[in-house]
N, C-alpha and C. Protein backbone atom coordinates (compact mmCIF):
# COMPACT_ATOMS: atom_id res chain seq x y z
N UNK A 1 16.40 -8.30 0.61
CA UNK A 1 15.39 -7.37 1.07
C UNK A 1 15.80 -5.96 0.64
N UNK A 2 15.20 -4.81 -0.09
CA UNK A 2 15.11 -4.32 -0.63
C UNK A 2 14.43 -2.78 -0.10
N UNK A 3 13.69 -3.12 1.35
CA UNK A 3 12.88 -2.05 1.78
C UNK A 3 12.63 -2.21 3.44
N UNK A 4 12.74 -1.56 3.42
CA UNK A 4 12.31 -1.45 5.85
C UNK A 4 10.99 -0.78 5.97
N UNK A 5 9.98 -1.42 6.31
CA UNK A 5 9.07 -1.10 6.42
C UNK A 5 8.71 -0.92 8.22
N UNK A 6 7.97 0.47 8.15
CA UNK A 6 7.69 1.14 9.97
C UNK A 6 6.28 0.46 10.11
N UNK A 7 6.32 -0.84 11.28
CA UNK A 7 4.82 -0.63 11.69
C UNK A 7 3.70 0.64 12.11
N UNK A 8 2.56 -0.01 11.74
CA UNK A 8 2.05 1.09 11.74
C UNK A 8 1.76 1.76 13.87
N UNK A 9 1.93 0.88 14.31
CA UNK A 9 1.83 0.83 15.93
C UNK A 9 2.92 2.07 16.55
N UNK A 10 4.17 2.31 15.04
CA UNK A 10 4.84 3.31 15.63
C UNK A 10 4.79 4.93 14.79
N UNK A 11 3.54 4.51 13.17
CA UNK A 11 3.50 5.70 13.11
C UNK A 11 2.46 6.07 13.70
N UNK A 12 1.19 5.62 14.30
CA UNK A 12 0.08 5.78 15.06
C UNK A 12 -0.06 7.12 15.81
N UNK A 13 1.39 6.71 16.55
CA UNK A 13 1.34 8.32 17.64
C UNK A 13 2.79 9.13 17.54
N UNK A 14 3.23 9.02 16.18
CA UNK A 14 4.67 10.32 15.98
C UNK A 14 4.25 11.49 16.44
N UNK A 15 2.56 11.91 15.76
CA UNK A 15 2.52 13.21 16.52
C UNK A 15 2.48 13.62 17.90
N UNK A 16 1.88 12.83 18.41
CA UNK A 16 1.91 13.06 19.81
C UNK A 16 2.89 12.46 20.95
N UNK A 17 3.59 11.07 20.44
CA UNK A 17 4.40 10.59 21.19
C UNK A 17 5.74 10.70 20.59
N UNK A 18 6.96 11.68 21.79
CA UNK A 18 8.38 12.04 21.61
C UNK A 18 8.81 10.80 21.32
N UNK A 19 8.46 9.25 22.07
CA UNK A 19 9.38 8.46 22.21
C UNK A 19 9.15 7.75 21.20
N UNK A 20 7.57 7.46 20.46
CA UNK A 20 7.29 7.15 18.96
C UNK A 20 8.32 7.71 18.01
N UNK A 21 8.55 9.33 17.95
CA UNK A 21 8.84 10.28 17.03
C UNK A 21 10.01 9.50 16.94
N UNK A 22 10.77 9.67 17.60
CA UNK A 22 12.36 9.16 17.61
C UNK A 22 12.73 7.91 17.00
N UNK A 23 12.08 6.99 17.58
CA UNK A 23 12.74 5.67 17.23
C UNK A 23 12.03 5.75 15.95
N UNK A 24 11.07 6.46 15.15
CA UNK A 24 10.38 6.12 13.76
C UNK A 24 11.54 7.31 12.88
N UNK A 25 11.62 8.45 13.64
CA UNK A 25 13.18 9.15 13.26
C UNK A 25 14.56 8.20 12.97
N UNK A 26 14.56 7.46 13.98
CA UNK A 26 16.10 6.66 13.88
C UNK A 26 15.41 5.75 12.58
N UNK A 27 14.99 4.90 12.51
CA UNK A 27 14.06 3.81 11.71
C UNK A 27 14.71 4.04 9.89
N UNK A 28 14.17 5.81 9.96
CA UNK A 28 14.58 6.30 9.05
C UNK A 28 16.02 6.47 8.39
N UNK A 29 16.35 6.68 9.78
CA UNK A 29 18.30 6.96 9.33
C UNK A 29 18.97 5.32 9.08
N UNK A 30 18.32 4.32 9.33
CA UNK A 30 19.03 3.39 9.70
C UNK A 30 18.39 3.03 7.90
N UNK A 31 16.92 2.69 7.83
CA UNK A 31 16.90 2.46 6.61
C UNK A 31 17.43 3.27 5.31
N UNK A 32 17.68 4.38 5.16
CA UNK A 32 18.29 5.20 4.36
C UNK A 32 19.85 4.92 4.11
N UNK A 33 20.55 5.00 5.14
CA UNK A 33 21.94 4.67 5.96
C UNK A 33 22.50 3.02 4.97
N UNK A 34 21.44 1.99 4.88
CA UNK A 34 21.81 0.69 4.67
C UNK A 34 21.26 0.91 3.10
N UNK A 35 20.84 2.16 2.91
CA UNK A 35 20.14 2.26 0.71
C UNK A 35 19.06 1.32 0.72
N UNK A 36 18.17 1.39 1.59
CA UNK A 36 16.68 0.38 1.60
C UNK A 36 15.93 1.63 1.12
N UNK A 37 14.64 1.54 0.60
CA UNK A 37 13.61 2.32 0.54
C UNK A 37 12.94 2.15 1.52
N UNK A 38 11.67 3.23 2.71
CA UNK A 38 11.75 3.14 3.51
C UNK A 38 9.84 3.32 3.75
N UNK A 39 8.92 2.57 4.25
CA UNK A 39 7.85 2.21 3.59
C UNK A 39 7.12 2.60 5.41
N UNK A 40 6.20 3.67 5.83
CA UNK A 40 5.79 3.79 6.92
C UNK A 40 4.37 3.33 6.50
N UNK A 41 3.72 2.17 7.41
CA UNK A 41 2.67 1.81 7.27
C UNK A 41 1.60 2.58 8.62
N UNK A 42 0.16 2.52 7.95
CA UNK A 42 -0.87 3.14 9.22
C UNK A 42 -0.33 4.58 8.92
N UNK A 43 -0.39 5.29 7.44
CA UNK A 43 -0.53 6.72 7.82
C UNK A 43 -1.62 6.98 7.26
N UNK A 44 -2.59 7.60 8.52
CA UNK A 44 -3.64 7.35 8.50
C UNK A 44 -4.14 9.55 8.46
N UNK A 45 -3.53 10.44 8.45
CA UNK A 45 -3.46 11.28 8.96
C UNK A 45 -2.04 12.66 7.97
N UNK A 46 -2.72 13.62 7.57
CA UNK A 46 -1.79 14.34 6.95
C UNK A 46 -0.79 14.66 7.82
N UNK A 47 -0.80 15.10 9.29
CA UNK A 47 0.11 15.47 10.44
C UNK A 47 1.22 14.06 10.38
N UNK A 48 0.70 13.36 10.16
CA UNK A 48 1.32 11.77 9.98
C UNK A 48 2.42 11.91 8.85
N UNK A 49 1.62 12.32 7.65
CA UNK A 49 2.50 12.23 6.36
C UNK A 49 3.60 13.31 6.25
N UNK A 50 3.28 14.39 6.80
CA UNK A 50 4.26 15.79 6.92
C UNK A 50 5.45 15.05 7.88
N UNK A 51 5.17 14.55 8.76
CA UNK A 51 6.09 13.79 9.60
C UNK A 51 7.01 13.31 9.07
N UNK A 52 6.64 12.19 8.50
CA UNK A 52 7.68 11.32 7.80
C UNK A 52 7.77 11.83 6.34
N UNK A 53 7.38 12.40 6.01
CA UNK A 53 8.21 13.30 4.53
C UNK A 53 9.45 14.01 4.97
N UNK A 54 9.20 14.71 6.24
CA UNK A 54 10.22 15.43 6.58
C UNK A 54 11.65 15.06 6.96
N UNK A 55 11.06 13.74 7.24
CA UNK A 55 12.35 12.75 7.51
C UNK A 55 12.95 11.78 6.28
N UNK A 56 12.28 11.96 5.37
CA UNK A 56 12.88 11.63 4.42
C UNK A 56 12.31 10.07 3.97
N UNK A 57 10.86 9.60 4.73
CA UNK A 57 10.77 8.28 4.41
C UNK A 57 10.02 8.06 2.76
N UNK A 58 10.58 7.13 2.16
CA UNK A 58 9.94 7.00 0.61
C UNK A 58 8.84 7.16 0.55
N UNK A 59 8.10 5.67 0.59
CA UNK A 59 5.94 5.59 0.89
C UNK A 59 5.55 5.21 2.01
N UNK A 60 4.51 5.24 1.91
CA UNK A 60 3.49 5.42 2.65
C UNK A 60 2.29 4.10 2.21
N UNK A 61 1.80 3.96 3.45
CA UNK A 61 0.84 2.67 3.00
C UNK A 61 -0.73 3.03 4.05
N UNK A 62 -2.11 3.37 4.19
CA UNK A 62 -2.75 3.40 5.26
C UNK A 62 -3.88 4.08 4.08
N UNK A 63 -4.97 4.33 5.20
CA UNK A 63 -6.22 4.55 5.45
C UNK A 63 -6.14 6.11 4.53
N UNK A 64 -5.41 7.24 5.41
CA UNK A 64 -5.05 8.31 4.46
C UNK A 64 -4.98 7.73 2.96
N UNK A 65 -4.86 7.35 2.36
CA UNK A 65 -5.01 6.91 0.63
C UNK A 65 -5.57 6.25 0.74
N UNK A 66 -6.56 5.35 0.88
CA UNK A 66 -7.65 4.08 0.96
C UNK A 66 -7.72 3.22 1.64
N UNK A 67 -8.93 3.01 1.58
CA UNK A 67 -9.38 1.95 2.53
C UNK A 67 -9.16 0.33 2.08
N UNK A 68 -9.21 -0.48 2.50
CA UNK A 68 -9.16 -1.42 1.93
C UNK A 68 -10.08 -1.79 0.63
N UNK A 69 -9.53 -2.53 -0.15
CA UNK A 69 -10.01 -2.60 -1.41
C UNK A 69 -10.57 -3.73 -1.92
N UNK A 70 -11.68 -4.52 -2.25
CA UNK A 70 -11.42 -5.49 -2.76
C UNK A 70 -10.94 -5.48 -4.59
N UNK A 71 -10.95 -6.77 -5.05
CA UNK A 71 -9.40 -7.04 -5.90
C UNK A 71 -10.23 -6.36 -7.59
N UNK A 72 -12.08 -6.24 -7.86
CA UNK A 72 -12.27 -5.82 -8.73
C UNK A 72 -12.01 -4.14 -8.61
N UNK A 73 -12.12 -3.86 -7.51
CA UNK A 73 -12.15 -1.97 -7.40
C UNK A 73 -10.11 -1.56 -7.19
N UNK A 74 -9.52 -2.49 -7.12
CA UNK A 74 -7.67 -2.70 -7.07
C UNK A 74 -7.78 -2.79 -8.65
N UNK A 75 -8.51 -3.46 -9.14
CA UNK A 75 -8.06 -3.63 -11.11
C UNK A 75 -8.24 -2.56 -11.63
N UNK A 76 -9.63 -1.76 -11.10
CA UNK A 76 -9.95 -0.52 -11.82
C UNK A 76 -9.02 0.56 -11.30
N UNK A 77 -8.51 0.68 -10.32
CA UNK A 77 -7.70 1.93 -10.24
C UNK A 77 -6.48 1.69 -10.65
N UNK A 78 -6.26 0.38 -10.83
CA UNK A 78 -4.36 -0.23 -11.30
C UNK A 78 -4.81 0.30 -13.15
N UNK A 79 -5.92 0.07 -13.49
CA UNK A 79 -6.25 0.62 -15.11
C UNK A 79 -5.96 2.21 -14.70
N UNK A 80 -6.39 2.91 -13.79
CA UNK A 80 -6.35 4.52 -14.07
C UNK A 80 -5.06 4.59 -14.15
N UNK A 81 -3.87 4.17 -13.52
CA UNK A 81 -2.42 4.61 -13.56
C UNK A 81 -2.16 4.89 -12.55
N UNK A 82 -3.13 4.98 -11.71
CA UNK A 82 -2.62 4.91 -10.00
C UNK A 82 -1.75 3.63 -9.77
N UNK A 83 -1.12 4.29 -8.52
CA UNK A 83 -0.04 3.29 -8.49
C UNK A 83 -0.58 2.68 -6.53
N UNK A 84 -0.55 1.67 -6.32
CA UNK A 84 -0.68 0.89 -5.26
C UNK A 84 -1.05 1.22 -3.89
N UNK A 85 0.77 1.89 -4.31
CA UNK A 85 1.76 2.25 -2.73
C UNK A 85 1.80 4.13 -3.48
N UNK A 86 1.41 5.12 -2.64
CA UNK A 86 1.32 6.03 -3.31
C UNK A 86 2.60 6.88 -2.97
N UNK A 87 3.37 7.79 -3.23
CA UNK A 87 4.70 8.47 -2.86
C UNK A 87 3.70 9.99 -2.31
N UNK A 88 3.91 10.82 -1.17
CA UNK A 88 3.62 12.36 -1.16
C UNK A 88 4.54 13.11 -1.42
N UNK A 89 5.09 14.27 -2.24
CA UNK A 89 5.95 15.11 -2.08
C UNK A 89 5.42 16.29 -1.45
């Protein structure tokens, strides 16, 4: 295994919930700590993504970058050079 991925149930409420923030804070140190790449799913929200950039998590997976896709409108954007799983800096 290669990557630690954050349900999305705990990035849901980082902004608003201390006790979310933390353990999706630790999440981070622990996957970084063991050299996993570190994959927060359900960021649905820029306050969301500033969050976990700040902490250092790799990607990102949610609603904020698209909605679900079906697999002919996934071919056409995998042709533009977009990539999947998107990175924010």
């Amino acid at each position: 295994m290669n990557a630690l991925k954050i349900d999305q149930s705990l990035v849901h409420e980082i902004t608003a919930d201390e006790g979310d923030a933390t353990i999706v804070g630790a999440m981070i140190n622990i996957g970084k700590g063991l050299k996993k790449r570190v994959i927060a799913e359900g960021s649905e929200a820029r306050a969301q993504l500033n969050f976990l950039h700040r902490r250092g998590r790799d990607e990102g997976q949610g609603y904020y970058f698209s909605r679900t896709v079906v697999a002919q409108q996934f071919a056409k954007v995998s042709e533009t050079g977009l990539s999947a799983t998107l990175i924010v800096n």
